[in-house]
PDBML (XML) file of the C-alpha atoms, coordinates in Angstrom:
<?xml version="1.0" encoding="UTF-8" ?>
<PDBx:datablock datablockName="MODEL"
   xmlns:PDBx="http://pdbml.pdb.org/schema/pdbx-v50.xsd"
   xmlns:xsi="http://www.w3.org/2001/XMLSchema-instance"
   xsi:schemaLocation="http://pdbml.pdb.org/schema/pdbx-v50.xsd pdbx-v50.xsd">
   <PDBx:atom_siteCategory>
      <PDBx:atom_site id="1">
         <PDBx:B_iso_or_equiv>0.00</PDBx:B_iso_or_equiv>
         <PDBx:Cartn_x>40.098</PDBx:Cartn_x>
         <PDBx:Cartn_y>80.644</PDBx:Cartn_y>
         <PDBx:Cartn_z>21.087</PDBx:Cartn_z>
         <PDBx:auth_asym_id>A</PDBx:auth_asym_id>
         <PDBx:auth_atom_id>CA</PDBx:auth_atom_id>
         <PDBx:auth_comp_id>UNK</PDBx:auth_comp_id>
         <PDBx:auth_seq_id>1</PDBx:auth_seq_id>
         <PDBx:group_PDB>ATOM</PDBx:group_PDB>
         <PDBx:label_alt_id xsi:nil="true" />
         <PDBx:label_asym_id>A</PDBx:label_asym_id>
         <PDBx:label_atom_id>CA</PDBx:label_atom_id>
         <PDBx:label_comp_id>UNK</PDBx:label_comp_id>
         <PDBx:label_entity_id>1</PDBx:label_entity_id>
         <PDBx:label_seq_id>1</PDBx:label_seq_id>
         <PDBx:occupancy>1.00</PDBx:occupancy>
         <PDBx:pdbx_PDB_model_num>1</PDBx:pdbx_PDB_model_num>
         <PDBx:type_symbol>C</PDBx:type_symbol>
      </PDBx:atom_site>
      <PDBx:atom_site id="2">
         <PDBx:B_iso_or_equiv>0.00</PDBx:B_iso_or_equiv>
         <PDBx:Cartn_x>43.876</PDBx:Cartn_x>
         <PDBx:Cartn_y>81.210</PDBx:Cartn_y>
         <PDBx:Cartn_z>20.185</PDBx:Cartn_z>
         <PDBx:auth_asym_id>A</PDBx:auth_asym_id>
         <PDBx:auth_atom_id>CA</PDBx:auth_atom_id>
         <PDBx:auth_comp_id>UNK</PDBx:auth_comp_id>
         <PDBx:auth_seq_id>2</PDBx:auth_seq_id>
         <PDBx:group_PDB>ATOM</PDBx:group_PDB>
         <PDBx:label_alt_id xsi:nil="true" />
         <PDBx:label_asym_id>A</PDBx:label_asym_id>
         <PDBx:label_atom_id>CA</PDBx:label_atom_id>
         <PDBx:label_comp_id>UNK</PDBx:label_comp_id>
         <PDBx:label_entity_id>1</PDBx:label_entity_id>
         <PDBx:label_seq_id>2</PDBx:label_seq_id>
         <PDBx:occupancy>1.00</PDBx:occupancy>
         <PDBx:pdbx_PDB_model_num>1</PDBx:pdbx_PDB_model_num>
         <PDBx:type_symbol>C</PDBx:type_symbol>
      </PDBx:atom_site>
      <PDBx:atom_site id="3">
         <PDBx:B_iso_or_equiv>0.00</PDBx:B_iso_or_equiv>
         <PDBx:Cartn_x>42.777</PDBx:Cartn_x>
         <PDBx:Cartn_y>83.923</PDBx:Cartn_y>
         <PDBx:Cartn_z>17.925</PDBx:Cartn_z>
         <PDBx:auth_asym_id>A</PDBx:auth_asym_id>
         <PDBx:auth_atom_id>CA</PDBx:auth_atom_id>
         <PDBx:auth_comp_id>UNK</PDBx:auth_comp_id>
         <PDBx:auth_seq_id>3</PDBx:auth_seq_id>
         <PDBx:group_PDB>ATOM</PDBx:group_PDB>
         <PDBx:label_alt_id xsi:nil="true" />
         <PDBx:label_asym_id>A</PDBx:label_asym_id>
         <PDBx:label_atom_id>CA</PDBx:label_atom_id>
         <PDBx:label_comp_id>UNK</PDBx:label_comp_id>
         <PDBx:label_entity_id>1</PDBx:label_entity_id>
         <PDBx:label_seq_id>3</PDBx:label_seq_id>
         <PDBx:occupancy>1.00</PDBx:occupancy>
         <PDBx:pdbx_PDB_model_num>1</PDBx:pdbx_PDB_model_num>
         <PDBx:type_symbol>C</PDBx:type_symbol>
      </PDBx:atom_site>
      <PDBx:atom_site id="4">
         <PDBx:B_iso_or_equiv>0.00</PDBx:B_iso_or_equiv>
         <PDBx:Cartn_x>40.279</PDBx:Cartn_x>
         <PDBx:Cartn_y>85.301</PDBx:Cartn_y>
         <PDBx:Cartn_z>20.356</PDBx:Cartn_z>
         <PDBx:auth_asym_id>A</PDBx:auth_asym_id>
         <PDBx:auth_atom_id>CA</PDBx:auth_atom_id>
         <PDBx:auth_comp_id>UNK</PDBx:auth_comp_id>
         <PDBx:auth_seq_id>4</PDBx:auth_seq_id>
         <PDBx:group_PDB>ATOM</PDBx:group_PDB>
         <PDBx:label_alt_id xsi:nil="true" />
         <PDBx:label_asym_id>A</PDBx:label_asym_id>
         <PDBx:label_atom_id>CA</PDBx:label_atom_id>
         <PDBx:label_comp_id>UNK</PDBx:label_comp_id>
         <PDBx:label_entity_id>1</PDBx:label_entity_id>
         <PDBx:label_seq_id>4</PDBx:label_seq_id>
         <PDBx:occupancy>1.00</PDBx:occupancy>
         <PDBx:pdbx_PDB_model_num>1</PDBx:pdbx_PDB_model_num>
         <PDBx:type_symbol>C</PDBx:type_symbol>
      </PDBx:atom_site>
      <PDBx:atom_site id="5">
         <PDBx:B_iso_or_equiv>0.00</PDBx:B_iso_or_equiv>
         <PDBx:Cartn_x>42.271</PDBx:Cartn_x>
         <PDBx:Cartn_y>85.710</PDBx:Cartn_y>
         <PDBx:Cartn_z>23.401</PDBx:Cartn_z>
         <PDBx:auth_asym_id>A</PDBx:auth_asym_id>
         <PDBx:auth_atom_id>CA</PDBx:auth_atom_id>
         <PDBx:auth_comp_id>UNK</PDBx:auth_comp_id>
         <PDBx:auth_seq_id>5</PDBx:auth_seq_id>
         <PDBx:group_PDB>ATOM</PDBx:group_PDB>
         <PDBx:label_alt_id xsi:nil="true" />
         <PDBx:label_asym_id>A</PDBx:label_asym_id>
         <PDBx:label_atom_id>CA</PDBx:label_atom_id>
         <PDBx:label_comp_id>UNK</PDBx:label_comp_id>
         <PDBx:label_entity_id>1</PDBx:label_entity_id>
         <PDBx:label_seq_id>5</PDBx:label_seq_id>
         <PDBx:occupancy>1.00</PDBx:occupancy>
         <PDBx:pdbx_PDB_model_num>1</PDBx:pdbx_PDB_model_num>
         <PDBx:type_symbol>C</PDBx:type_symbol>
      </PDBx:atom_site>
      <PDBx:atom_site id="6">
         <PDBx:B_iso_or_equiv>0.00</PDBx:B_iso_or_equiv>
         <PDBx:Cartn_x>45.426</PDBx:Cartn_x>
         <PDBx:Cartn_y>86.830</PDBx:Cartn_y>
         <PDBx:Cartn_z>21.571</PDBx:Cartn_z>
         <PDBx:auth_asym_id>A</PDBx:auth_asym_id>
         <PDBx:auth_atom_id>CA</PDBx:auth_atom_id>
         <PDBx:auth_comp_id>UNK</PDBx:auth_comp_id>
         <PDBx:auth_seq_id>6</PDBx:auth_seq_id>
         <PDBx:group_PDB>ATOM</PDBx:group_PDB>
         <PDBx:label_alt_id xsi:nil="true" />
         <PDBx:label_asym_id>A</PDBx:label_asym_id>
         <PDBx:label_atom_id>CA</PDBx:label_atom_id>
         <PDBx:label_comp_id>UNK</PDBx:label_comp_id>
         <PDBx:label_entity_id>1</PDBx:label_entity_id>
         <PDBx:label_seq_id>6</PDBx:label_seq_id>
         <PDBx:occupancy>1.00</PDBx:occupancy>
         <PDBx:pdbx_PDB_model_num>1</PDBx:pdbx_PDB_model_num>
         <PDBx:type_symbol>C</PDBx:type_symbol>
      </PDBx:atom_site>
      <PDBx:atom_site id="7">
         <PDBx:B_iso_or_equiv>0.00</PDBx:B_iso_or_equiv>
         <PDBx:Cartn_x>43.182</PDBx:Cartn_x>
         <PDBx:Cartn_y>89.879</PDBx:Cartn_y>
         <PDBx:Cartn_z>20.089</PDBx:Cartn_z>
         <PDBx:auth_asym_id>A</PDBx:auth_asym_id>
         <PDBx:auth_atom_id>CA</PDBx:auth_atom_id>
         <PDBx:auth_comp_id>UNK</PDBx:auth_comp_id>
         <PDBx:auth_seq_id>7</PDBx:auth_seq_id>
         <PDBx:group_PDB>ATOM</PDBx:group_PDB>
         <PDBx:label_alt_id xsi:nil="true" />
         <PDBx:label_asym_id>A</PDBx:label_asym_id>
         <PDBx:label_atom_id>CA</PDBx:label_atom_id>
         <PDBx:label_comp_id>UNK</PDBx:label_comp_id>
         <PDBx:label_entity_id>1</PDBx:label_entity_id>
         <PDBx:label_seq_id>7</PDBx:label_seq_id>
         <PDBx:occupancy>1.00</PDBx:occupancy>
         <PDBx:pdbx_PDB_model_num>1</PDBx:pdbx_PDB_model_num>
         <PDBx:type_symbol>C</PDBx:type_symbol>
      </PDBx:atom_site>
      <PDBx:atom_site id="8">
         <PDBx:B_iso_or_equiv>0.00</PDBx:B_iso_or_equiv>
         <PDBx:Cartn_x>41.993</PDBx:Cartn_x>
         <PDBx:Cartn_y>90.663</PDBx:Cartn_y>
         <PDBx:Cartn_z>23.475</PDBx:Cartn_z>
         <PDBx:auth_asym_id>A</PDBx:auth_asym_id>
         <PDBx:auth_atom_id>CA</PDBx:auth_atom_id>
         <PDBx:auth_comp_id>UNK</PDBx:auth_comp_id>
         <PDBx:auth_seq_id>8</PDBx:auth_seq_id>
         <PDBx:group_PDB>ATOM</PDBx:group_PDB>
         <PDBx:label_alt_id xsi:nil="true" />
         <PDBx:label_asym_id>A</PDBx:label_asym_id>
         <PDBx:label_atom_id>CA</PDBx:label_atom_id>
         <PDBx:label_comp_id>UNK</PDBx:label_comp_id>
         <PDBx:label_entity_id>1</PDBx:label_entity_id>
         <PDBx:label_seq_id>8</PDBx:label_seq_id>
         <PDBx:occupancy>1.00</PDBx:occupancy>
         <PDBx:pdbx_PDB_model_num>1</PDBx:pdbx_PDB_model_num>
         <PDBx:type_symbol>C</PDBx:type_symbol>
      </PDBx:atom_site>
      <PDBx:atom_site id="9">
         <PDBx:B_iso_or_equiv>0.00</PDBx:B_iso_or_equiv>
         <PDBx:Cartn_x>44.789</PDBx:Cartn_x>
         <PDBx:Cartn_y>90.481</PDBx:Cartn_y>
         <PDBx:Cartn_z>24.887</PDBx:Cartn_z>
         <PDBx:auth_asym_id>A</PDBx:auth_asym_id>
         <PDBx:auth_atom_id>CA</PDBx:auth_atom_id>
         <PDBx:auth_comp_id>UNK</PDBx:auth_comp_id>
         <PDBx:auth_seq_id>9</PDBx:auth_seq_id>
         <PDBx:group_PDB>ATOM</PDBx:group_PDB>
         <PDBx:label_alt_id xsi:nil="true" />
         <PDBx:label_asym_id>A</PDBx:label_asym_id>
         <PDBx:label_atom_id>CA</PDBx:label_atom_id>
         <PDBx:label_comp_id>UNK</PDBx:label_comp_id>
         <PDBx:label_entity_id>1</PDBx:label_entity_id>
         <PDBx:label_seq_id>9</PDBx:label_seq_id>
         <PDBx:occupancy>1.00</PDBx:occupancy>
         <PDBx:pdbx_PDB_model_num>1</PDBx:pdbx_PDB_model_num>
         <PDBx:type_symbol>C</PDBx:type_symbol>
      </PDBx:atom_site>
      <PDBx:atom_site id="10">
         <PDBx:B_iso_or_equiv>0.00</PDBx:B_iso_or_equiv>
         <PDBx:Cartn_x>47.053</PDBx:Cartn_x>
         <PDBx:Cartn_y>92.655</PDBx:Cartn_y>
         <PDBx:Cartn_z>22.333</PDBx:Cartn_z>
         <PDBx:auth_asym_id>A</PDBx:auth_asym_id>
         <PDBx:auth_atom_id>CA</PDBx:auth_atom_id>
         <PDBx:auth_comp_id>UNK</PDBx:auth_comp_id>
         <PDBx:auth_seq_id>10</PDBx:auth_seq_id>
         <PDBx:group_PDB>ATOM</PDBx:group_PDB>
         <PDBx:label_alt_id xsi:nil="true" />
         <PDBx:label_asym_id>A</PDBx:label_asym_id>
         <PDBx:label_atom_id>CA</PDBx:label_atom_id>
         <PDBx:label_comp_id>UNK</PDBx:label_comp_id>
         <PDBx:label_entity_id>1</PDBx:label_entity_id>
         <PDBx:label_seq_id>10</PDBx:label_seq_id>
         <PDBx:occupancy>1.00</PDBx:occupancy>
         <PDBx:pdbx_PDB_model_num>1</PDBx:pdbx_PDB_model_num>
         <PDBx:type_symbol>C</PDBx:type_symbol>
      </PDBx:atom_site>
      <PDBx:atom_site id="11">
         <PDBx:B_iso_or_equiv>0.00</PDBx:B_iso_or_equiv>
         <PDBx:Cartn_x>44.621</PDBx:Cartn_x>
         <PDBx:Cartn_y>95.445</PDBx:Cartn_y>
         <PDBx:Cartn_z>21.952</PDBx:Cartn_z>
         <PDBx:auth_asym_id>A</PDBx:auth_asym_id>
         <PDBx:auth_atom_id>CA</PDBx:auth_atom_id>
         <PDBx:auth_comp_id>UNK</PDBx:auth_comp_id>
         <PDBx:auth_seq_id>11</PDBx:auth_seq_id>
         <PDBx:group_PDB>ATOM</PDBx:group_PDB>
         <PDBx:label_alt_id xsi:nil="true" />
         <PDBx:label_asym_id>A</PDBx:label_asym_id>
         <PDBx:label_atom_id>CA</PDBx:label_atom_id>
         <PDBx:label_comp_id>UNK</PDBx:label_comp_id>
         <PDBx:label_entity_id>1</PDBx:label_entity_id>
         <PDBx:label_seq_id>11</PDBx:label_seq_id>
         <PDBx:occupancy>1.00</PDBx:occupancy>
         <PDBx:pdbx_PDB_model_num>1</PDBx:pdbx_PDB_model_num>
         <PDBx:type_symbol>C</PDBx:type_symbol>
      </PDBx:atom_site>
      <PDBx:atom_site id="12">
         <PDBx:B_iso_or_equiv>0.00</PDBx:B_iso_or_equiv>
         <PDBx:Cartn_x>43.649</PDBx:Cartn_x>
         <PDBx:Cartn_y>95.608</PDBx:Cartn_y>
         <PDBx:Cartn_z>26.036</PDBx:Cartn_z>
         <PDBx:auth_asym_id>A</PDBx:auth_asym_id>
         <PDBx:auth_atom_id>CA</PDBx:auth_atom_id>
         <PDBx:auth_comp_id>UNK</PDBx:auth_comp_id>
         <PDBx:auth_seq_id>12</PDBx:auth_seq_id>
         <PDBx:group_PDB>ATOM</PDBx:group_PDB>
         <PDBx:label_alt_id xsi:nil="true" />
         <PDBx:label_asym_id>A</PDBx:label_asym_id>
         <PDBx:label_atom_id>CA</PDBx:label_atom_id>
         <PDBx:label_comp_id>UNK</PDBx:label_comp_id>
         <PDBx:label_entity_id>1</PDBx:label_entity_id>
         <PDBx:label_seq_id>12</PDBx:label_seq_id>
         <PDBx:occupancy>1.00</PDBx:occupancy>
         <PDBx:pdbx_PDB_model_num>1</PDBx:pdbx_PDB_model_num>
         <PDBx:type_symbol>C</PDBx:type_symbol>
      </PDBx:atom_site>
      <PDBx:atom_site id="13">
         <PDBx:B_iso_or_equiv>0.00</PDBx:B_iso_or_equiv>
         <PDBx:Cartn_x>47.607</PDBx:Cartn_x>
         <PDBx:Cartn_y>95.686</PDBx:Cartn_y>
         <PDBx:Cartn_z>26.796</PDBx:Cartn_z>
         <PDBx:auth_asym_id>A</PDBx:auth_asym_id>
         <PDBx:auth_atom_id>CA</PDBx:auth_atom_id>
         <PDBx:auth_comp_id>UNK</PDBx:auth_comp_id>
         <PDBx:auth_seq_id>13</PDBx:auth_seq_id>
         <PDBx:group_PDB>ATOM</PDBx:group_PDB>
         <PDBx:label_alt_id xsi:nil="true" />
         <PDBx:label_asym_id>A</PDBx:label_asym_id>
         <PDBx:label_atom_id>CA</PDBx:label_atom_id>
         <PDBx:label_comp_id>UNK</PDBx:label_comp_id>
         <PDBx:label_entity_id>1</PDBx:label_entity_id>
         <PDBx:label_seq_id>13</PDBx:label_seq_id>
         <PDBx:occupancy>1.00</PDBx:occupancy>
         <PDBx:pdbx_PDB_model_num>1</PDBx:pdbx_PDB_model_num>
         <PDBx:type_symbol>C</PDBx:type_symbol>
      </PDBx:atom_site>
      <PDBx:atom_site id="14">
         <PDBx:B_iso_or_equiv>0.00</PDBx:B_iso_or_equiv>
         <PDBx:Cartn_x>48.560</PDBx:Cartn_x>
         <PDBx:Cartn_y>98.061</PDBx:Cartn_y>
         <PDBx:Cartn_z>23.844</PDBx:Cartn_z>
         <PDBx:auth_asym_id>A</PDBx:auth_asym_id>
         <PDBx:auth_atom_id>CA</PDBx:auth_atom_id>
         <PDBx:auth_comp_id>UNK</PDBx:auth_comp_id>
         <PDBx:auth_seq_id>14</PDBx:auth_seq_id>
         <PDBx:group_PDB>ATOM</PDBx:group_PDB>
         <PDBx:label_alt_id xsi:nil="true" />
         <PDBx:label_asym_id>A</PDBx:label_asym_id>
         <PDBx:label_atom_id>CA</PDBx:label_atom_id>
         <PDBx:label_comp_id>UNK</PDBx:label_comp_id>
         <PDBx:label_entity_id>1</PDBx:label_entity_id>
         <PDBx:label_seq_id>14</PDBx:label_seq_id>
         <PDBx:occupancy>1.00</PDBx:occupancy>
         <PDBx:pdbx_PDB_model_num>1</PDBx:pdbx_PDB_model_num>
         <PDBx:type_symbol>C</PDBx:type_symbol>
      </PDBx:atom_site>
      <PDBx:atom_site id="15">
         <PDBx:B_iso_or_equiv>0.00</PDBx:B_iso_or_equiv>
         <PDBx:Cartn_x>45.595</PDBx:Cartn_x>
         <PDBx:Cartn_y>100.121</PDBx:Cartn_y>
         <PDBx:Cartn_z>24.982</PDBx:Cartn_z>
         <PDBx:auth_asym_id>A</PDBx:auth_asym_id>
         <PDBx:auth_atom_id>CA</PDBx:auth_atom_id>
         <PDBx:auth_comp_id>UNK</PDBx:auth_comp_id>
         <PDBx:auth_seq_id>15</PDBx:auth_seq_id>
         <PDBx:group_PDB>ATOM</PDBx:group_PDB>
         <PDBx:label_alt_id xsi:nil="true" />
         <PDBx:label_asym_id>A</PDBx:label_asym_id>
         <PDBx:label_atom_id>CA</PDBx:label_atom_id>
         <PDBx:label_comp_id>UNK</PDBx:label_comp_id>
         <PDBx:label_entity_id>1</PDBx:label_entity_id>
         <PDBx:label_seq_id>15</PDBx:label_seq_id>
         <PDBx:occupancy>1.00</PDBx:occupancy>
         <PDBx:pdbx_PDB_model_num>1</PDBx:pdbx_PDB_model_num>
         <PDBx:type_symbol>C</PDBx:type_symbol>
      </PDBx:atom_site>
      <PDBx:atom_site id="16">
         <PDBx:B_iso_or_equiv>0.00</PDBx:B_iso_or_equiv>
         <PDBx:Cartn_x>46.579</PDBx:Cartn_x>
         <PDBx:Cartn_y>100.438</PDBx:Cartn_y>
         <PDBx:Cartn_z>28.914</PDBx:Cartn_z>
         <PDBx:auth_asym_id>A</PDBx:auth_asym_id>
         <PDBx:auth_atom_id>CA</PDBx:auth_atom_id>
         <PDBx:auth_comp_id>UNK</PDBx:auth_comp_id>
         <PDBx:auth_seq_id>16</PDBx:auth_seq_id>
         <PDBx:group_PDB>ATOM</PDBx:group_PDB>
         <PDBx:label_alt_id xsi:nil="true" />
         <PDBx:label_asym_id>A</PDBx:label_asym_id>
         <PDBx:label_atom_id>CA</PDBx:label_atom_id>
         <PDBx:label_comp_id>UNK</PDBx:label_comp_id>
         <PDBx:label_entity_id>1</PDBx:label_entity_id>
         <PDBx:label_seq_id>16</PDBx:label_seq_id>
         <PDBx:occupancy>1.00</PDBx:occupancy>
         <PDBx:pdbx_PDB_model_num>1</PDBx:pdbx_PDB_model_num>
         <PDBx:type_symbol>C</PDBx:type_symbol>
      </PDBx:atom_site>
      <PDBx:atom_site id="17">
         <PDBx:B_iso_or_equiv>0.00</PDBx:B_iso_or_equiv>
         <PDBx:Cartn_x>50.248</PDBx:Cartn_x>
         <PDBx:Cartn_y>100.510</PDBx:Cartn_y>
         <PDBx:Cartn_z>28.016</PDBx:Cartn_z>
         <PDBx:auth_asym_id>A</PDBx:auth_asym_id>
         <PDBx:auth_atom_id>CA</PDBx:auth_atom_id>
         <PDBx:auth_comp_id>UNK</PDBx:auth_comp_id>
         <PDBx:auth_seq_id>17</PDBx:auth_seq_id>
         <PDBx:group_PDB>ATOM</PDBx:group_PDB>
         <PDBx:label_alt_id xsi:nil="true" />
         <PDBx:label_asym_id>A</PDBx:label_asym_id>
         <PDBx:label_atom_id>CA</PDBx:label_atom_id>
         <PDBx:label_comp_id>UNK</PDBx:label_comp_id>
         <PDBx:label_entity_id>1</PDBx:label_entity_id>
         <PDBx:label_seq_id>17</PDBx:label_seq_id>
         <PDBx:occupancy>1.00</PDBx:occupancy>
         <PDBx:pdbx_PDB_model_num>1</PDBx:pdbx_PDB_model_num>
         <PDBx:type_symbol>C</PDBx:type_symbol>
      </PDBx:atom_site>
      <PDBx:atom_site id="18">
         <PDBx:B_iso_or_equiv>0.00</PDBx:B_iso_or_equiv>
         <PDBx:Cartn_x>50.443</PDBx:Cartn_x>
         <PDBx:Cartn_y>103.504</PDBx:Cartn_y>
         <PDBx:Cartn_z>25.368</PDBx:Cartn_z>
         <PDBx:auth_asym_id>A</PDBx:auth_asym_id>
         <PDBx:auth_atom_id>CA</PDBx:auth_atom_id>
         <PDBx:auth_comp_id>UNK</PDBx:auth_comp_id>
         <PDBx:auth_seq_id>18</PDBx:auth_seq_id>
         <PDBx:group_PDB>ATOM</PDBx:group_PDB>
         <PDBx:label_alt_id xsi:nil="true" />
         <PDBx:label_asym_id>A</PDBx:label_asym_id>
         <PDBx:label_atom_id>CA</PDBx:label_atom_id>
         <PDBx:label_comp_id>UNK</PDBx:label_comp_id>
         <PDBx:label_entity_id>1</PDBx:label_entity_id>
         <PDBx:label_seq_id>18</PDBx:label_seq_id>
         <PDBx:occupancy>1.00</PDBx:occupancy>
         <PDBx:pdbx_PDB_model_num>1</PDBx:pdbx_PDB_model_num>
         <PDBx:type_symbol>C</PDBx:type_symbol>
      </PDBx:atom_site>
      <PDBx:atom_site id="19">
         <PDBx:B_iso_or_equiv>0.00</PDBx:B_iso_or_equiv>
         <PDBx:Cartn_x>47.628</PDBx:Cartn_x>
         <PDBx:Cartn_y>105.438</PDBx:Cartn_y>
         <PDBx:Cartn_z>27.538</PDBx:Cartn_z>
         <PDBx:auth_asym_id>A</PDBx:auth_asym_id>
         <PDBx:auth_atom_id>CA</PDBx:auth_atom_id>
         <PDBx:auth_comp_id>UNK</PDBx:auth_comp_id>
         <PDBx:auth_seq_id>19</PDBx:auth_seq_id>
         <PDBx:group_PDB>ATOM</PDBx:group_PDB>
         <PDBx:label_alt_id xsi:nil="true" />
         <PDBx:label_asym_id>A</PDBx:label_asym_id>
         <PDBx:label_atom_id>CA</PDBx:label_atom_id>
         <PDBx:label_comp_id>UNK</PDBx:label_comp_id>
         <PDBx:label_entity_id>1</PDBx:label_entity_id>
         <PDBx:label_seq_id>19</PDBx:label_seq_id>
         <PDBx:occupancy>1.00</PDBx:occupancy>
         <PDBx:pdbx_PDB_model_num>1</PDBx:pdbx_PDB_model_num>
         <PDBx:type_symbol>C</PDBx:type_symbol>
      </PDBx:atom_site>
      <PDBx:atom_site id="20">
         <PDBx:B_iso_or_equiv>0.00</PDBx:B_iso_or_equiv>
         <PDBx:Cartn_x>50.482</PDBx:Cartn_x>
         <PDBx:Cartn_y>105.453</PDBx:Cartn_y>
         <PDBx:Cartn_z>30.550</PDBx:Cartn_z>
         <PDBx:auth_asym_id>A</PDBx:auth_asym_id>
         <PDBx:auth_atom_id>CA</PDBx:auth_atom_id>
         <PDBx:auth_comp_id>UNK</PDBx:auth_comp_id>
         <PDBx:auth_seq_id>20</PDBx:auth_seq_id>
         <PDBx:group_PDB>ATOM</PDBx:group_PDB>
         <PDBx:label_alt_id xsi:nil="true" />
         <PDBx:label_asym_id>A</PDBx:label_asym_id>
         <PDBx:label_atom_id>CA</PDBx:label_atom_id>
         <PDBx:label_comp_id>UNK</PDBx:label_comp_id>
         <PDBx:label_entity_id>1</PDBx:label_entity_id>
         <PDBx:label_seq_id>20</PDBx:label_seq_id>
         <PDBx:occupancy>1.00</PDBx:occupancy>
         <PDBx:pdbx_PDB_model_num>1</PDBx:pdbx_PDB_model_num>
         <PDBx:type_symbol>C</PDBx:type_symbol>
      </PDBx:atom_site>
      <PDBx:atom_site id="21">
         <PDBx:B_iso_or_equiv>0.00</PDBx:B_iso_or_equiv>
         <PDBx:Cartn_x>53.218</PDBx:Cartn_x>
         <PDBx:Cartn_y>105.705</PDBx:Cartn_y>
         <PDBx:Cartn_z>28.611</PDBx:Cartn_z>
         <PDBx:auth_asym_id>A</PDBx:auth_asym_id>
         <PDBx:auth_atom_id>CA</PDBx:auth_atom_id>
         <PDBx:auth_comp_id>UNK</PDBx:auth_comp_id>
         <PDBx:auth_seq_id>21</PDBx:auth_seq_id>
         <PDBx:group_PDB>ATOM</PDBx:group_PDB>
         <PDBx:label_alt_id xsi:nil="true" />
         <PDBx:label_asym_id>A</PDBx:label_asym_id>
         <PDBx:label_atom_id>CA</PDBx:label_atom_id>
         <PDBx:label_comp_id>UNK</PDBx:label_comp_id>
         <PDBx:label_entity_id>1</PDBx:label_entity_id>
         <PDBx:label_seq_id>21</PDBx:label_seq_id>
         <PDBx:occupancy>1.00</PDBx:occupancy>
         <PDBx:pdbx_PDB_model_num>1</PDBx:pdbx_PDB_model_num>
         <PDBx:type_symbol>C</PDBx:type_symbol>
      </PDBx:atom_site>
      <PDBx:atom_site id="22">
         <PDBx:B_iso_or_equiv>0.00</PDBx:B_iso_or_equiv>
         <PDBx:Cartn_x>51.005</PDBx:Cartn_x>
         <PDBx:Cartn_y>109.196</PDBx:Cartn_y>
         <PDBx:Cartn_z>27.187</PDBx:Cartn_z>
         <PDBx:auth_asym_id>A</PDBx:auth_asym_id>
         <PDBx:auth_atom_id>CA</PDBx:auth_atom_id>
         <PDBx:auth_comp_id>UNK</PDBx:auth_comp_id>
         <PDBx:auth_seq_id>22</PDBx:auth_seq_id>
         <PDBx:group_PDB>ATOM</PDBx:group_PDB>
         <PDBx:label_alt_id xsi:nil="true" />
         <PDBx:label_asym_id>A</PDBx:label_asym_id>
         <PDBx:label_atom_id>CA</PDBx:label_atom_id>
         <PDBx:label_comp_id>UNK</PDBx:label_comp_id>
         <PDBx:label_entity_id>1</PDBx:label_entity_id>
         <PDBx:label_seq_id>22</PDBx:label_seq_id>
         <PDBx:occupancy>1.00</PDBx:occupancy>
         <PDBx:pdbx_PDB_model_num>1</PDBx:pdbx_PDB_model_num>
         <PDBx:type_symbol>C</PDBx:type_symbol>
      </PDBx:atom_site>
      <PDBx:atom_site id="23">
         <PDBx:B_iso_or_equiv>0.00</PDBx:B_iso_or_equiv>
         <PDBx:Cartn_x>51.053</PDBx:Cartn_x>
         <PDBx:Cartn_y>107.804</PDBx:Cartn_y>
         <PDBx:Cartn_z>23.720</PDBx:Cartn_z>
         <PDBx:auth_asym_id>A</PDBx:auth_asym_id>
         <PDBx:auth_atom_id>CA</PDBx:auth_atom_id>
         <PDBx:auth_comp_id>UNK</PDBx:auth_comp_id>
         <PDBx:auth_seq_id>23</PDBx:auth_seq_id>
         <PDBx:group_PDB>ATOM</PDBx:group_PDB>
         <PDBx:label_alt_id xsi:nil="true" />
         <PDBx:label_asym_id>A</PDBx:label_asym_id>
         <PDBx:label_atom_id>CA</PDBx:label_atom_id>
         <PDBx:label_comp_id>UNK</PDBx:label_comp_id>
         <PDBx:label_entity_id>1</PDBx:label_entity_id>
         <PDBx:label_seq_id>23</PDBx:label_seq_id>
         <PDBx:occupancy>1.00</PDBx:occupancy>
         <PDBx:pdbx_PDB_model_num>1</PDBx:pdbx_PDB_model_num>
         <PDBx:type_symbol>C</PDBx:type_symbol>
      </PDBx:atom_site>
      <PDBx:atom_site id="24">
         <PDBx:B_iso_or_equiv>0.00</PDBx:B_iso_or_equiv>
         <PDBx:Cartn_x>47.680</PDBx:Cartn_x>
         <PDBx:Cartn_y>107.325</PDBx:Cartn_y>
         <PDBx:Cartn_z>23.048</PDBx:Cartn_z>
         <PDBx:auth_asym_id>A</PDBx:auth_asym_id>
         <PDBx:auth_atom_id>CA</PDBx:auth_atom_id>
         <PDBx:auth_comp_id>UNK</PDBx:auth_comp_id>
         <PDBx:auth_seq_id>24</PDBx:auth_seq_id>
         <PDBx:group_PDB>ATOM</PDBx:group_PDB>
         <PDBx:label_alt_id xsi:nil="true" />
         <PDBx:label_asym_id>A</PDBx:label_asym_id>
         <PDBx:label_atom_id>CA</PDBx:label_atom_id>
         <PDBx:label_comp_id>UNK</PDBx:label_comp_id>
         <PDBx:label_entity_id>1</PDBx:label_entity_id>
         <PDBx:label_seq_id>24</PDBx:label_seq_id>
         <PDBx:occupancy>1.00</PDBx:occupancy>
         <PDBx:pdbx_PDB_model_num>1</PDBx:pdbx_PDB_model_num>
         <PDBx:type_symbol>C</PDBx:type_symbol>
      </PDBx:atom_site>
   </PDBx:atom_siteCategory>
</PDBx:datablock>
């Protein structure tokens, strides 16, 4: 569950973050 959510949660913010900042 730690793993889980932490992989989620890395790659869904890294994801929406870089796409605004016009990195991705």
């Amino acid at each position: 569950a730690f793993l889980f959510v932490d992989v989620f949660d890395n790659t869904g913010t890294l994801l929406g973050v870089t796409k605004r900042a016009g990195l991705a």
